[in-house]
Protein backbone atom coordinates (compact mmCIF):
# COMPACT_ATOMS: atom_id res chain seq x y z
CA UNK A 1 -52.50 131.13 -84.37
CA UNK A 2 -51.67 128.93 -87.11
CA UNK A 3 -49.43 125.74 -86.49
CA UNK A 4 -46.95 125.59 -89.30
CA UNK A 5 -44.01 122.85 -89.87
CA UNK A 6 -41.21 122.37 -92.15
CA UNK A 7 -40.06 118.61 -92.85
CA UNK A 8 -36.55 118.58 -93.98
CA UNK A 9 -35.61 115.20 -96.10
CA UNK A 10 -31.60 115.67 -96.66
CA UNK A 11 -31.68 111.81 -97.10
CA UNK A 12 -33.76 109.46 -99.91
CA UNK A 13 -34.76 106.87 -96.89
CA UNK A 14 -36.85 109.72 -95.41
CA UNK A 15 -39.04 111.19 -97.68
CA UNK A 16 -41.72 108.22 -97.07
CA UNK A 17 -41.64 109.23 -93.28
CA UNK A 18 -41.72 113.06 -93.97
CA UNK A 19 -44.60 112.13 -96.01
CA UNK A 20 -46.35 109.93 -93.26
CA UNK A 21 -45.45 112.71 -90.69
CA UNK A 22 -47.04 115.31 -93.11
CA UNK A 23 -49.90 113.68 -93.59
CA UNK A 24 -50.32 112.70 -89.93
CA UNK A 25 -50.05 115.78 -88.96
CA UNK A 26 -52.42 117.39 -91.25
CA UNK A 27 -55.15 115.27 -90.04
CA UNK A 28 -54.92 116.78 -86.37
CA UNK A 29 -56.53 119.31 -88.06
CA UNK A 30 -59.56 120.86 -85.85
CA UNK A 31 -62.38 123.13 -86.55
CA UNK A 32 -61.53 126.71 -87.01
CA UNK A 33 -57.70 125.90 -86.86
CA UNK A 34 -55.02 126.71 -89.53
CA UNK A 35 -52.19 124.10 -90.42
CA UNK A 36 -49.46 124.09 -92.87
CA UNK A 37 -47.03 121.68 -94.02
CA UNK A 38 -44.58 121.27 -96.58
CA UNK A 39 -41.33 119.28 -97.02
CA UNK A 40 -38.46 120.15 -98.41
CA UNK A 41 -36.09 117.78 -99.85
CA UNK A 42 -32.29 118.32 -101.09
CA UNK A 43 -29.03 117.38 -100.34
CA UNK A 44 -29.02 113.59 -101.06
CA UNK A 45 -32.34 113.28 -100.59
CA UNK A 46 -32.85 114.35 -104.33
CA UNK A 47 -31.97 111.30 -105.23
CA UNK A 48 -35.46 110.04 -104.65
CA UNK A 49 -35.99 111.59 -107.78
CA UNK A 50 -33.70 109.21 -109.41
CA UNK A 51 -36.63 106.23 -108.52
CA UNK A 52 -39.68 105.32 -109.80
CA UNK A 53 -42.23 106.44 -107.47
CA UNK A 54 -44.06 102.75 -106.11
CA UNK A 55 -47.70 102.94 -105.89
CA UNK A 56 -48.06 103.33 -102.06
CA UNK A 57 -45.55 107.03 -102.12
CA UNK A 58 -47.92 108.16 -105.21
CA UNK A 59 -50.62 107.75 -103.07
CA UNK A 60 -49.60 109.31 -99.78
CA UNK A 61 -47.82 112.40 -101.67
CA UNK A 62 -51.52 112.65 -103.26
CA UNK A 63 -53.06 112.53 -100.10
CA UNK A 64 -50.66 115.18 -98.40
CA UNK A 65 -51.42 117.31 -100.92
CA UNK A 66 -54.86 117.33 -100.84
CA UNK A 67 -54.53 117.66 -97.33
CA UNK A 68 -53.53 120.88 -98.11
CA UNK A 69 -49.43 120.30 -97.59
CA UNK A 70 -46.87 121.30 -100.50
CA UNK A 71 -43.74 119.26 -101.29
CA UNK A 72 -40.18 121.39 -102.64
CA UNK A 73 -37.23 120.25 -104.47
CA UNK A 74 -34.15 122.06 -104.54
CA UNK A 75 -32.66 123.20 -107.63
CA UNK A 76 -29.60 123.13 -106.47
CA UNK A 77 -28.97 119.65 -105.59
CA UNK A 78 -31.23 118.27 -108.52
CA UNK A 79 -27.86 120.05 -110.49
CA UNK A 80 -25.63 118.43 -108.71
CA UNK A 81 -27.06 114.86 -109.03
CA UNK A 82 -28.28 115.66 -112.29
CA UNK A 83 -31.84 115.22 -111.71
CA UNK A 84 -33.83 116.68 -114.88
CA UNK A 85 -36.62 119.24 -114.00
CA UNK A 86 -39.21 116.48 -115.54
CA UNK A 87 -38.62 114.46 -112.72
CA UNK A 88 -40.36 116.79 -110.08
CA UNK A 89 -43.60 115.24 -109.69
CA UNK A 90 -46.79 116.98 -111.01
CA UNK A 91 -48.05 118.76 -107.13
CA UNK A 92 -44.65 119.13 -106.38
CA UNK A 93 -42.66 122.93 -106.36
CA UNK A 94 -39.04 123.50 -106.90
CA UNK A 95 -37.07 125.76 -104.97
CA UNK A 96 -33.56 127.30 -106.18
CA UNK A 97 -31.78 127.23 -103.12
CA UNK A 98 -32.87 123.97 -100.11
CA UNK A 99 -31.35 126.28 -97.08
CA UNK A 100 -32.23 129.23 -98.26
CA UNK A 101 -35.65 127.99 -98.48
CA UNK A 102 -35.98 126.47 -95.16
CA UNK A 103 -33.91 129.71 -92.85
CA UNK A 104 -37.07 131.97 -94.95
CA UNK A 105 -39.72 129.30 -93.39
CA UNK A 106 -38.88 128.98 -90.34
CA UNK A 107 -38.34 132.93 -90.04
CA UNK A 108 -42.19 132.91 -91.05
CA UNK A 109 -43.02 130.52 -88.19
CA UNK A 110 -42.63 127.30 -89.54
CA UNK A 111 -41.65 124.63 -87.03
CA UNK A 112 -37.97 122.67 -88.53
CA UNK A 113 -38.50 118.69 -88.12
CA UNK A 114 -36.22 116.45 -89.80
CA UNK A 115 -37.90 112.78 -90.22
């Protein structure tokens, strides 16, 4: 059975927690065992977008993605805050609709956690 979780980030303040969590959670990883992560981040939360990325996020959304988890922006709120598309970070995935997106995971399995 493979142990699967959603991190919602409707809010800028979260994403470095979803990213700790992510990453934290990843690392429980045992032999033989399947794990999935990915957050998801809309609503406000696009805003993040909006920053410069400090060193220290850089690194931990490097290390959750090596780690094997997947970050998502949704297209619809980078419209309505006006984020351009460059702004999605190079490991990083767009999605067109946040709750669309995240009713579809957790229908697969995926557990919802909001940091």
């Amino acid at each position: 059975m493979a142990l699967k979780v959603v991190l919602h980030v409707p809010d800028s303040s979260r994403y470095k927690v979803a990213l700790n969590m992510g990453i934290n959670f990843l690392k429980t990883k045992q032999e033989g065992e399947e794990l999935g992560a990915c957050i998801l981040v809309n609503a406000q939360g696009i805003t993040v977008l909006l920053e410069d990325f400090p060193h220290e996020i850089q690194n931990k959304m490097e290390e959750f993605h090596k780690l094997g988890g997947e970050i998502f922006f949704c297209e619809n709120a980078m419209r309505a805050f006006n984020v351009p598309q460059e702004r999605v970070p190079a490991h990083a995935k767009t999605v067109p609709a946040g709750i669309r997106a995240l009713v579809e995971w957790q229908n697969e399995g995926f557990a919802y956690v909001r940091p």
